[in-house]
Structures are given as C-alpha cells and as structure tokens.
PDB file of N, CA and C in Angstrom:
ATOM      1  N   UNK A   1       0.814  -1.192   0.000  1.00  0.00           N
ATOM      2  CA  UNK A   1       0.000   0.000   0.000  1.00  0.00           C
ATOM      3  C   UNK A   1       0.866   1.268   0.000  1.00  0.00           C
ATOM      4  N   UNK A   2       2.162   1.403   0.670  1.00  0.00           N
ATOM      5  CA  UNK A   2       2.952   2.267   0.610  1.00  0.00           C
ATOM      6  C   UNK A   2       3.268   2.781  -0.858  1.00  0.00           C
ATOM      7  N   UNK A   3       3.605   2.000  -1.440  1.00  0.00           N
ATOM      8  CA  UNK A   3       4.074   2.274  -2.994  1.00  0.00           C
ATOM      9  C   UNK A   3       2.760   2.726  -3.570  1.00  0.00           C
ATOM     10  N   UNK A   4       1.734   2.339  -3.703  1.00  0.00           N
ATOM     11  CA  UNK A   4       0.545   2.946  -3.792  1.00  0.00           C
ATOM     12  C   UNK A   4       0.573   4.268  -3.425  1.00  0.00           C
ATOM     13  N   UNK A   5       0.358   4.892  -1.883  1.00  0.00           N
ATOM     14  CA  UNK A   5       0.615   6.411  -1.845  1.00  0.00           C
ATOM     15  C   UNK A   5       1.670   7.203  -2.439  1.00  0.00           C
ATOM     16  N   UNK A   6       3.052   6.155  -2.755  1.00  0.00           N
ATOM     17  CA  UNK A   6       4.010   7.208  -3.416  1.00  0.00           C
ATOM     18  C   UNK A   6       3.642   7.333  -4.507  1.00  0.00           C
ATOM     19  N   UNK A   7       3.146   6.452  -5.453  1.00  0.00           N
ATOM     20  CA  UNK A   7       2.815   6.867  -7.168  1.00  0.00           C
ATOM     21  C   UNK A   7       1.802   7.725  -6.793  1.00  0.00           C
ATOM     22  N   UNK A   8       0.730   7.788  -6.191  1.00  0.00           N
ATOM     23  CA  UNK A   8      -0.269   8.554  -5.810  1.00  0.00           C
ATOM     24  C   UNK A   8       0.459  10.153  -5.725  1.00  0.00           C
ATOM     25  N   UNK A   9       1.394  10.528  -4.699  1.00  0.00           N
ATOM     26  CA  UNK A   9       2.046  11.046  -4.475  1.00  0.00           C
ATOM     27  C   UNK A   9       2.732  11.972  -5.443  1.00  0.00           C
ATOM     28  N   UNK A  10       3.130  11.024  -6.596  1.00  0.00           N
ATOM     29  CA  UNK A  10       4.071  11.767  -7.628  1.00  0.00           C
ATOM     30  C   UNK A  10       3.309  12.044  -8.801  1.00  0.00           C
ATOM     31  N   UNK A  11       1.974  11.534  -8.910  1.00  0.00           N
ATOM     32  CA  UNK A  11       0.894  12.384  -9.766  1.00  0.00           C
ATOM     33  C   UNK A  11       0.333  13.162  -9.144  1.00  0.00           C
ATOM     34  N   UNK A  12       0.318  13.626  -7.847  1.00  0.00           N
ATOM     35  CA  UNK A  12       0.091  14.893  -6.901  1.00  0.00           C
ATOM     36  C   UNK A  12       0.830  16.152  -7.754  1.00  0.00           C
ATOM     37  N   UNK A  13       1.979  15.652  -7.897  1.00  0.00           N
ATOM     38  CA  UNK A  13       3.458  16.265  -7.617  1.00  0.00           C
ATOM     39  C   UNK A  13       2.857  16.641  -8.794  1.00  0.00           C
ATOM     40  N   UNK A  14       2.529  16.305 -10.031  1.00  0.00           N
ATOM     41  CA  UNK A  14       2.519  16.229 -11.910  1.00  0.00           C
ATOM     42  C   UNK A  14       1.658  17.066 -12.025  1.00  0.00           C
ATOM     43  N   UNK A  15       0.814  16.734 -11.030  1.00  0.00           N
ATOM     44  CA  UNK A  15      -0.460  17.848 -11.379  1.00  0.00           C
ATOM     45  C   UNK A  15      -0.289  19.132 -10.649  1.00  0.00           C
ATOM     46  N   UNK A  16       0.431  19.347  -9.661  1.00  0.00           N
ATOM     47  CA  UNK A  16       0.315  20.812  -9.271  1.00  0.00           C
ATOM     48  C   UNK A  16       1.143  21.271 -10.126  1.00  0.00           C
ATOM     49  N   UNK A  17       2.221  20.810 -10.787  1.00  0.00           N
ATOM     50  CA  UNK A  17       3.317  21.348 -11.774  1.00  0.00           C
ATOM     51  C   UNK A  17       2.329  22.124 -13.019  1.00  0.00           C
ATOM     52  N   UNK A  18       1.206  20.855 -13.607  1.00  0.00           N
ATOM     53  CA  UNK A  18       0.305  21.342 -14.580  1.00  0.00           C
ATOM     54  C   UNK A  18      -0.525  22.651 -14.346  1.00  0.00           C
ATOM     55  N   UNK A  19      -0.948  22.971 -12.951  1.00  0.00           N
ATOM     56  CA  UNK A  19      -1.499  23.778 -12.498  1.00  0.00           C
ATOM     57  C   UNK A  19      -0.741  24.829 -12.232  1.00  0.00           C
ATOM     58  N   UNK A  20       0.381  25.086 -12.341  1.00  0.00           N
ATOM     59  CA  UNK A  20       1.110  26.158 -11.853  1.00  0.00           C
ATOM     60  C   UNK A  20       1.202  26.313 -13.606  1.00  0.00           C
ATOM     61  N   UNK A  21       1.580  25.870 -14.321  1.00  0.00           N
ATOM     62  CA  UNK A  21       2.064  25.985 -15.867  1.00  0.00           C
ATOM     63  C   UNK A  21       0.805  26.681 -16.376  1.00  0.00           C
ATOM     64  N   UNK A  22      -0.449  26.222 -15.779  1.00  0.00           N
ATOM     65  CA  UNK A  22      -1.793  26.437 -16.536  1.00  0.00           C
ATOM     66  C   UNK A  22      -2.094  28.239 -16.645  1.00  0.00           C
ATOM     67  N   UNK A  23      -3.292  28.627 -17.125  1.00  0.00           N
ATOM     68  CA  UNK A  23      -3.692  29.934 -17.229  1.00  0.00           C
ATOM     69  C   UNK A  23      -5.103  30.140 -16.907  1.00  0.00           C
ATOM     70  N   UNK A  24      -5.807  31.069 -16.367  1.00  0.00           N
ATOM     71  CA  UNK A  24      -6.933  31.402 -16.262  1.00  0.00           C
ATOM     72  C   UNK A  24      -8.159  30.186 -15.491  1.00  0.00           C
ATOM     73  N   UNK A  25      -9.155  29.934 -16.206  1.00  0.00           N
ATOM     74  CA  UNK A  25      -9.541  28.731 -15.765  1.00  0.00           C
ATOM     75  C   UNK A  25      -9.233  27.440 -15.692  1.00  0.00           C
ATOM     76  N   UNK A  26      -8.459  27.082 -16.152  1.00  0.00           N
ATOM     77  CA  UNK A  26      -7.687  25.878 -16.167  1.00  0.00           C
ATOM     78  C   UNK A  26      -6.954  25.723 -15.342  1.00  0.00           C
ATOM     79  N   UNK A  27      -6.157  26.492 -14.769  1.00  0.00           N
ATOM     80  CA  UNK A  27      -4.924  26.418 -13.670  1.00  0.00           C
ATOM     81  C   UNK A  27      -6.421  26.420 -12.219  1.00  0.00           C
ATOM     82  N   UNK A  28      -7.467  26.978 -12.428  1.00  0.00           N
ATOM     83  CA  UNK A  28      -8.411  27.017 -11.165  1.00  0.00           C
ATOM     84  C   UNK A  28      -8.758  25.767 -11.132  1.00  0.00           C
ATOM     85  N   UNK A  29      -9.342  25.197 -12.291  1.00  0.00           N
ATOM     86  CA  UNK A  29      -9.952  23.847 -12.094  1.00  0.00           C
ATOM     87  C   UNK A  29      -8.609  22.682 -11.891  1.00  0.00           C
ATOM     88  N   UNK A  30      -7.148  22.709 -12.384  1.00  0.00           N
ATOM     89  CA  UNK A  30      -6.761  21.850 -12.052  1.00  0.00           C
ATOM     90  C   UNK A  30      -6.096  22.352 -10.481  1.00  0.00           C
ATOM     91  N   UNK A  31      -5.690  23.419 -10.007  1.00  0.00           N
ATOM     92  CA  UNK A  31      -5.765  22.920  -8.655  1.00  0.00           C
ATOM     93  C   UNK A  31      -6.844  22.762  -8.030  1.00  0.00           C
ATOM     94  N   UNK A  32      -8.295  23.061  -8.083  1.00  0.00           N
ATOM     95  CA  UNK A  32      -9.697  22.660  -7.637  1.00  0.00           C
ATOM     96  C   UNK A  32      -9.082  20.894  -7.255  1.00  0.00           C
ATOM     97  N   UNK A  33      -8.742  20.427  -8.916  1.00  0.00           N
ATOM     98  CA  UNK A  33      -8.704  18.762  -8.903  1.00  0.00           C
ATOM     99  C   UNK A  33      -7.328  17.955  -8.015  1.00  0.00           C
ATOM    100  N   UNK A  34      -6.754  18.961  -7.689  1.00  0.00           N
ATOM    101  CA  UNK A  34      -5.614  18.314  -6.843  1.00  0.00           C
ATOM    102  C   UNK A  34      -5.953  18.676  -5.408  1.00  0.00           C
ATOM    103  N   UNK A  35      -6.400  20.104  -5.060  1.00  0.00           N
ATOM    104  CA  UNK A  35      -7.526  19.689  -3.723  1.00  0.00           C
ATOM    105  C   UNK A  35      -7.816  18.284  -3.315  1.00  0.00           C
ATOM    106  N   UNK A  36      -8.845  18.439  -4.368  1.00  0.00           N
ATOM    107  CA  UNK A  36      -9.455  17.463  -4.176  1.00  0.00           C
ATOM    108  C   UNK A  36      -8.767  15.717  -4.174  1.00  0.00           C
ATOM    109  N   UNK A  37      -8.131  15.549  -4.933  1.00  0.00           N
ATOM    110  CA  UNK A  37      -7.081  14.367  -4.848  1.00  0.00           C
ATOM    111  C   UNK A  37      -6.404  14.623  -3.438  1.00  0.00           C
ATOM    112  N   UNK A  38      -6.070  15.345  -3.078  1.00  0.00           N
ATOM    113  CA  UNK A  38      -5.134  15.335  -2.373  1.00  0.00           C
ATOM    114  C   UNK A  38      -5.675  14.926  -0.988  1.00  0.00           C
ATOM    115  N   UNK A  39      -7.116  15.224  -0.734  1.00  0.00           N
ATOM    116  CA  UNK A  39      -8.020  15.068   0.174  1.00  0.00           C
ATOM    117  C   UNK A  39      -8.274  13.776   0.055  1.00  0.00           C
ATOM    118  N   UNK A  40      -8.455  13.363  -0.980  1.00  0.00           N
ATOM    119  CA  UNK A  40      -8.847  11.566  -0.942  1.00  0.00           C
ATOM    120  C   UNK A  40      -7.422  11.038  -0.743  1.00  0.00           C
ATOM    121  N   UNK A  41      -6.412  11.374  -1.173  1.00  0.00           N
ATOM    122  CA  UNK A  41      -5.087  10.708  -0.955  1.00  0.00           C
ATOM    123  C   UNK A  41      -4.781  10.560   1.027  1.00  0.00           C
ATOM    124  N   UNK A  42      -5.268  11.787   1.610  1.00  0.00           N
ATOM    125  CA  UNK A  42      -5.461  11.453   2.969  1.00  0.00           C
ATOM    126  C   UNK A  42      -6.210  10.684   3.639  1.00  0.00           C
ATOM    127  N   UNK A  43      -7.577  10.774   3.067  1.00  0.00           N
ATOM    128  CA  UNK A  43      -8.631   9.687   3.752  1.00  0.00           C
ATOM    129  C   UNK A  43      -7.874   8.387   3.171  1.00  0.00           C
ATOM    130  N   UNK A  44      -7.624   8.294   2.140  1.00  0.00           N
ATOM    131  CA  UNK A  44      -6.911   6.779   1.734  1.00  0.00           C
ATOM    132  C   UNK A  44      -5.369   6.303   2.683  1.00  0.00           C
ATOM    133  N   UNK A  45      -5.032   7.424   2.984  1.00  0.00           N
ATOM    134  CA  UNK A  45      -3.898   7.067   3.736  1.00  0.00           C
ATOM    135  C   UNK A  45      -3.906   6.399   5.490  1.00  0.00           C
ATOM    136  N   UNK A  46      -5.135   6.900   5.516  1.00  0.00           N
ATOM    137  CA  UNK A  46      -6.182   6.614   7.169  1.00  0.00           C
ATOM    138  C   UNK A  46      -5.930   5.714   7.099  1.00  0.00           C
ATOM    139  N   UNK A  47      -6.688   5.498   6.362  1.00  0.00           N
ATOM    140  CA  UNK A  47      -7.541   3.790   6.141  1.00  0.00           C
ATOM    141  C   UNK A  47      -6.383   2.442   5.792  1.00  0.00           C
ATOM    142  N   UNK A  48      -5.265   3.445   5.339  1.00  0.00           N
ATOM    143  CA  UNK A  48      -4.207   1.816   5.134  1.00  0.00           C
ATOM    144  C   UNK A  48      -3.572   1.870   6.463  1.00  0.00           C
ATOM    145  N   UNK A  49      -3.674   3.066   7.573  1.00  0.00           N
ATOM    146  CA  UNK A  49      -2.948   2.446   8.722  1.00  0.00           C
ATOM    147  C   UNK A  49      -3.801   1.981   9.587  1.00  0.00           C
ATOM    148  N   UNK A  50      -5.202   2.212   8.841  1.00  0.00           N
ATOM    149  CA  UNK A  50      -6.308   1.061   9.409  1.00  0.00           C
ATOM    150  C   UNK A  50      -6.209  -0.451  10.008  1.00  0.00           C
ATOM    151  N   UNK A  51      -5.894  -0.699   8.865  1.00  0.00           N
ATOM    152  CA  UNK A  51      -5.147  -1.967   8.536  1.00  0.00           C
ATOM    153  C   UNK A  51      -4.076  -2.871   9.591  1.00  0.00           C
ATOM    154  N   UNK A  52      -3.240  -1.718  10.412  1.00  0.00           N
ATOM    155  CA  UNK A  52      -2.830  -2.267  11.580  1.00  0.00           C
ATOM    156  C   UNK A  52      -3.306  -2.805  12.577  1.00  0.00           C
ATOM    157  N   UNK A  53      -4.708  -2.250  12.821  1.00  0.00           N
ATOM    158  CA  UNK A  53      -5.453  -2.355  14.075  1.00  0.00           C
ATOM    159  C   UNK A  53      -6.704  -3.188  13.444  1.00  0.00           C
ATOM    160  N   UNK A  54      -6.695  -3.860  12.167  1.00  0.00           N
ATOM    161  CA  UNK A  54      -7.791  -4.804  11.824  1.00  0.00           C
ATOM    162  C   UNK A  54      -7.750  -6.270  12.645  1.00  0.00           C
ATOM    163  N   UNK A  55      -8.306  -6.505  12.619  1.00  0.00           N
ATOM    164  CA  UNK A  55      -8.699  -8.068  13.814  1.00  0.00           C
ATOM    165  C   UNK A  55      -8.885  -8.983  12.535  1.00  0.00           C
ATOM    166  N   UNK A  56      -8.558 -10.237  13.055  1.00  0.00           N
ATOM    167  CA  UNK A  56      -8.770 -11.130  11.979  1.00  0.00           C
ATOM    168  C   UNK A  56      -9.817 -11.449  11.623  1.00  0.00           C
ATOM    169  N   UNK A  57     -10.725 -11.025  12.081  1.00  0.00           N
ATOM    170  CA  UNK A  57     -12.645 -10.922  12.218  1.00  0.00           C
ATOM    171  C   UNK A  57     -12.683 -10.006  10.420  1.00  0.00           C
ATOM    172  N   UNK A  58     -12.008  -8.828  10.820  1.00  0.00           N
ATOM    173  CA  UNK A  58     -12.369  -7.674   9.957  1.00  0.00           C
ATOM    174  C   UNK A  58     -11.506  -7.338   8.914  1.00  0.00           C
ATOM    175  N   UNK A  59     -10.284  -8.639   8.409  1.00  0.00           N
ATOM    176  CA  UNK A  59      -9.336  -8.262   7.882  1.00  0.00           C
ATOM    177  C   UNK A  59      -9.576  -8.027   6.422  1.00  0.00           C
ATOM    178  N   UNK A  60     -10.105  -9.161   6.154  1.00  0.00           N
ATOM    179  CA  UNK A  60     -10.771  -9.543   4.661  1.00  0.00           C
ATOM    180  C   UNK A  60     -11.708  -8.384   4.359  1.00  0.00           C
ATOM    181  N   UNK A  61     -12.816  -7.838   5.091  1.00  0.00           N
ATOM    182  CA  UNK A  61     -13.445  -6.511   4.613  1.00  0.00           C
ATOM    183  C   UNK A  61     -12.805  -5.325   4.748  1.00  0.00           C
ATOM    184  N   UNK A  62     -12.050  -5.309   5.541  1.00  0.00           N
ATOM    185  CA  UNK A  62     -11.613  -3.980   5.896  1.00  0.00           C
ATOM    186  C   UNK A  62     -10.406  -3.835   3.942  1.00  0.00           C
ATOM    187  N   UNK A  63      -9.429  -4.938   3.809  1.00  0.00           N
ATOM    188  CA  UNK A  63      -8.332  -4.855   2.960  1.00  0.00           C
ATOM    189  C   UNK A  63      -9.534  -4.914   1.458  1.00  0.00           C
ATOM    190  N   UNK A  64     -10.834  -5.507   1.347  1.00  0.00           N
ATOM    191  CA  UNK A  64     -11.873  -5.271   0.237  1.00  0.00           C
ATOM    192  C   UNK A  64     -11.922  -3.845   0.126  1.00  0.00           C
ATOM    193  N   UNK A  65     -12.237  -2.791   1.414  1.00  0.00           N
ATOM    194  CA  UNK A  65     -12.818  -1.560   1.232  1.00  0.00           C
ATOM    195  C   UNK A  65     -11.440  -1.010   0.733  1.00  0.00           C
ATOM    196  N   UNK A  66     -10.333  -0.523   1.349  1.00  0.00           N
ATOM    197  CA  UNK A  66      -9.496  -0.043   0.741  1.00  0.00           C
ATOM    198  C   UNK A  66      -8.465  -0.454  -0.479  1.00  0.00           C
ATOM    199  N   UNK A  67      -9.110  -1.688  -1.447  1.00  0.00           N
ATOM    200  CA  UNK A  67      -8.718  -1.976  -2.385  1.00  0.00           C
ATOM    201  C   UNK A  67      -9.765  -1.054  -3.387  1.00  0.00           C
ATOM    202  N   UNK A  68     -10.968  -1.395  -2.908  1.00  0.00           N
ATOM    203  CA  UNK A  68     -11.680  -0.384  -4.223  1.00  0.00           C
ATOM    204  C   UNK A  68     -11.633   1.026  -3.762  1.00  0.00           C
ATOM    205  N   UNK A  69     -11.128   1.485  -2.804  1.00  0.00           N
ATOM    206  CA  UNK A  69     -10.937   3.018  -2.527  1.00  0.00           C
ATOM    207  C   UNK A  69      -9.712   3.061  -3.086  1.00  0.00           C
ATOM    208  N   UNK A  70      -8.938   2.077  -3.247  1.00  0.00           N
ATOM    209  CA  UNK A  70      -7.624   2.381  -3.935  1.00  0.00           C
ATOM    210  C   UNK A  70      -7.568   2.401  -5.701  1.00  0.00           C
ATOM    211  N   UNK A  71      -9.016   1.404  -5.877  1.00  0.00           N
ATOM    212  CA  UNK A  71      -9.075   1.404  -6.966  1.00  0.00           C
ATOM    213  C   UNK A  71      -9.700   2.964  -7.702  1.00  0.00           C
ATOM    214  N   UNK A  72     -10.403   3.312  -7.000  1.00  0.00           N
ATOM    215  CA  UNK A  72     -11.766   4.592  -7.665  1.00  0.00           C
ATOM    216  C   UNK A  72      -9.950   6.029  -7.496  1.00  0.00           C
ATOM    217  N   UNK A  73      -9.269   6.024  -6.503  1.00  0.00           N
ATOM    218  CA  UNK A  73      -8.733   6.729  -6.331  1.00  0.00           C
ATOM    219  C   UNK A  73      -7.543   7.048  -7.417  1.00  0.00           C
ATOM    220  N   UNK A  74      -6.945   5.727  -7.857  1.00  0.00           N
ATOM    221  CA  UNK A  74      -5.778   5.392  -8.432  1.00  0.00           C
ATOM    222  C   UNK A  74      -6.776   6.001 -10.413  1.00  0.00           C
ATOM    223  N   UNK A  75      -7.769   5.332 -10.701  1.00  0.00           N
ATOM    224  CA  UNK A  75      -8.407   5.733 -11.893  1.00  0.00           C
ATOM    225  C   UNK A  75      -8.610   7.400 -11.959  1.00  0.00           C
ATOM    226  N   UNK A  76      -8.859   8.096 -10.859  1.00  0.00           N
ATOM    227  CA  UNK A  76      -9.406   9.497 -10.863  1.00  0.00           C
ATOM    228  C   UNK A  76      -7.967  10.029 -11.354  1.00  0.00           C
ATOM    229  N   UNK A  77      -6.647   9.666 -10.218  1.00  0.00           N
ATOM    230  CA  UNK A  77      -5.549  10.106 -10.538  1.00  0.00           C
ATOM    231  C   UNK A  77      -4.838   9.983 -11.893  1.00  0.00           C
ATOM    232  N   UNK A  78      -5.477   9.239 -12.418  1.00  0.00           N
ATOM    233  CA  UNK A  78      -4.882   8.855 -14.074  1.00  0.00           C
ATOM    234  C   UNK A  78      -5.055   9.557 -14.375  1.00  0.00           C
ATOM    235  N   UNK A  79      -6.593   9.773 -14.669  1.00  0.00           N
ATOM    236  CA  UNK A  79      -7.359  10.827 -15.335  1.00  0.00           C
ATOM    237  C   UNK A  79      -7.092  12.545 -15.725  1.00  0.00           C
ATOM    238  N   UNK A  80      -6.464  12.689 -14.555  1.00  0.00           N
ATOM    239  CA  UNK A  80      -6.332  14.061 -13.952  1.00  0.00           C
ATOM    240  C   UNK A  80      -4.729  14.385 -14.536  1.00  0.00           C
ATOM    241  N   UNK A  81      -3.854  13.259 -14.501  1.00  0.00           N
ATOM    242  CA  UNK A  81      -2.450  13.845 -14.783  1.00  0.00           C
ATOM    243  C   UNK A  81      -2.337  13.181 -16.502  1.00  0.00           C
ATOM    244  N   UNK A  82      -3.256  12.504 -16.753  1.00  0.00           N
ATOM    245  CA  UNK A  82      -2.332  12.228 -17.937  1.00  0.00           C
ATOM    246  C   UNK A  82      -3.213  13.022 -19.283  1.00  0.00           C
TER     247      UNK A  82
END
C-alpha cells in the first residue's frame, strides 16, 4: 500500500506542476482537482494504517474496502495527470 501512496504522491506532484504551468480557468480547475485528490489521498492514507489495528474478524473486509478506494482513487488520478 505504501508504494501505492508514493505513485499517488508523484501524480500529486505532476499535477500541481500542470497547475502552476496552466492559465486562467484551467490552472483554477486543475488545482480545484488536486484539492481534491489530495483530500482523498489522505482519507486513503487513514484507512491503510487502518489496517494495523484490523482483527482477523475484519481483515478480509476492511483490505476489500481499501482496495476499491484504492481502486476509484488510483483511476481518478490517471485521469487528472495524464
């Protein structure tokens, strides 16, 4: 999951670069969109040190939820830098 937040991390990095390069509305909406990434990149980061304190009761749902939060998160971030 670590390597996960760093690629996460370095399309953070791609996109504020794009946003600083940008002009007028575009530079608003793409830092609007790295806000916003950047906010899910924290709640996603919660939730994998979640993961420490999961019980073997809750391991299997808990590592389900933050696979598709990793999944919806990791697709948005494509989106946005490439």
């Amino acid at each position: 999951m670590q390597s996960n937040l760093d690629s996460l991390d370095k399309n953070l990095t791609d996109l504020d670069l794009k946003a600083r390069k940008a002009d007028g509305s575009k530079k608003l909406e793409l830092t609007n969109r790295a806000t916003s990434l950047r906010s899910q990149r924290d709640a996603f980061a919660a939730d994998v040190h979640s993961l420490d304190t999961a019980t073997a009761a809750t391991w299997d749902q808990t590592k389900a939820r933050i696979d598709k939060e990793w999944s919806n998160i990791k697709s948005t971030s494509d989106k946005l830098v490439w």
